[in-house]
Protein backbone atom coordinates (compact mmCIF):
# COMPACT_ATOMS: atom_id res chain seq x y z
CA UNK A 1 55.23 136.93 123.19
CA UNK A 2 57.83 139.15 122.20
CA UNK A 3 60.68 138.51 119.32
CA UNK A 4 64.20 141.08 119.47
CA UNK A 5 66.98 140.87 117.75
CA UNK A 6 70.30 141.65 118.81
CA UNK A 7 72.45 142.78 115.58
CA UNK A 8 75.40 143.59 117.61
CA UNK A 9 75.98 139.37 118.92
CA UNK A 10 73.14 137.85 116.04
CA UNK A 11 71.38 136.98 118.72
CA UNK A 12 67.43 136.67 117.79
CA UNK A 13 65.18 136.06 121.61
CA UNK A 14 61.62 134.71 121.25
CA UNK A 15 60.00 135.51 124.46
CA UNK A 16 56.94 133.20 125.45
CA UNK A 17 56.50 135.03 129.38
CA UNK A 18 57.85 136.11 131.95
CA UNK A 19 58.75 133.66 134.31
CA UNK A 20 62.38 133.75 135.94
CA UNK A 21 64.53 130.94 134.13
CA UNK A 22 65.79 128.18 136.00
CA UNK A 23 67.41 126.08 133.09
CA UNK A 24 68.37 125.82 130.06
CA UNK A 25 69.09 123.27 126.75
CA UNK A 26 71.43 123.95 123.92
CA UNK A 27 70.66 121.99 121.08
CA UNK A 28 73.55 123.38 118.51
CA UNK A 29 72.67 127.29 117.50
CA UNK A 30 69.24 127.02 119.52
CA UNK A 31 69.42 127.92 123.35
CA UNK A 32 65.77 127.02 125.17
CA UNK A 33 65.40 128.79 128.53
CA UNK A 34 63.22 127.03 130.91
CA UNK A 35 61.50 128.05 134.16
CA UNK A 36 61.21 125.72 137.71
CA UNK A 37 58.14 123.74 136.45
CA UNK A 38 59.95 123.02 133.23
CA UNK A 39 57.67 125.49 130.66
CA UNK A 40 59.90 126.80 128.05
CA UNK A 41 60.42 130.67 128.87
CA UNK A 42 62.58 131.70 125.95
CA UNK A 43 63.97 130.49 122.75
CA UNK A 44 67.45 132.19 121.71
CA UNK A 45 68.57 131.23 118.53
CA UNK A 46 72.82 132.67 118.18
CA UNK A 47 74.23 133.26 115.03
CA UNK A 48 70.40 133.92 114.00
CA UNK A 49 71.63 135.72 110.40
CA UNK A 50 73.18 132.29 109.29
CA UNK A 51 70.70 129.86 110.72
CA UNK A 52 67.70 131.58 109.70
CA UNK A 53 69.12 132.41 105.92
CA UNK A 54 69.43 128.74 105.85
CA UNK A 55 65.71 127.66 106.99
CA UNK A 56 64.31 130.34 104.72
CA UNK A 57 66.56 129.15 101.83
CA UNK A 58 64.92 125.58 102.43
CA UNK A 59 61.86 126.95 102.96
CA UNK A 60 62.15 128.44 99.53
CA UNK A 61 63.34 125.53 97.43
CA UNK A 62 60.92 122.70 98.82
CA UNK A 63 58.85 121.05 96.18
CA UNK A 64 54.79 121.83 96.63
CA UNK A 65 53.59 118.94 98.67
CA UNK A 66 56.56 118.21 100.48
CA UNK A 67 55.14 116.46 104.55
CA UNK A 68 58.83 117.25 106.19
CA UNK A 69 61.67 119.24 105.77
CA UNK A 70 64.54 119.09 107.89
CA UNK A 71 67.65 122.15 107.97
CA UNK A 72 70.26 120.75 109.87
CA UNK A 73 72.58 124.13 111.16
């Protein structure tokens, strides 16, 4: 696995291998890259500053116990 960040386009790449991608799902700032048998490739998340300021700031005010939280970017 391998994690960059692009600070230039807030672009942060999570790398799982490297197969060639064949397709790909957006699901709102989260782009999945898939290759030809369908195994995720890469996860891009854009505007990675904002979303990710926002998961840790749920992260950080979640009561102890709490089974699900849910940060909706």
């Amino acid at each position: 696995m391998k994690i960059t960040y692009d600070g230039v386009g807030d672009t942060l790449s999570i790398l799982l291998n490297e197969e060639q991608i064949a397709s790909a799902e957006e699901h709102g700032p989260v782009i999945l890259n898939y290759d030809e048998k369908g195994k995720p490739v890469e996860i891009e998340i854009i505007n990675a500053s904002k979303f990710l300021g926002e998961l840790l700031s749920t992260l950080i005010k979640a009561k102890a116990g709490e089974k699900q939280l849910e940060v909706i970017a």
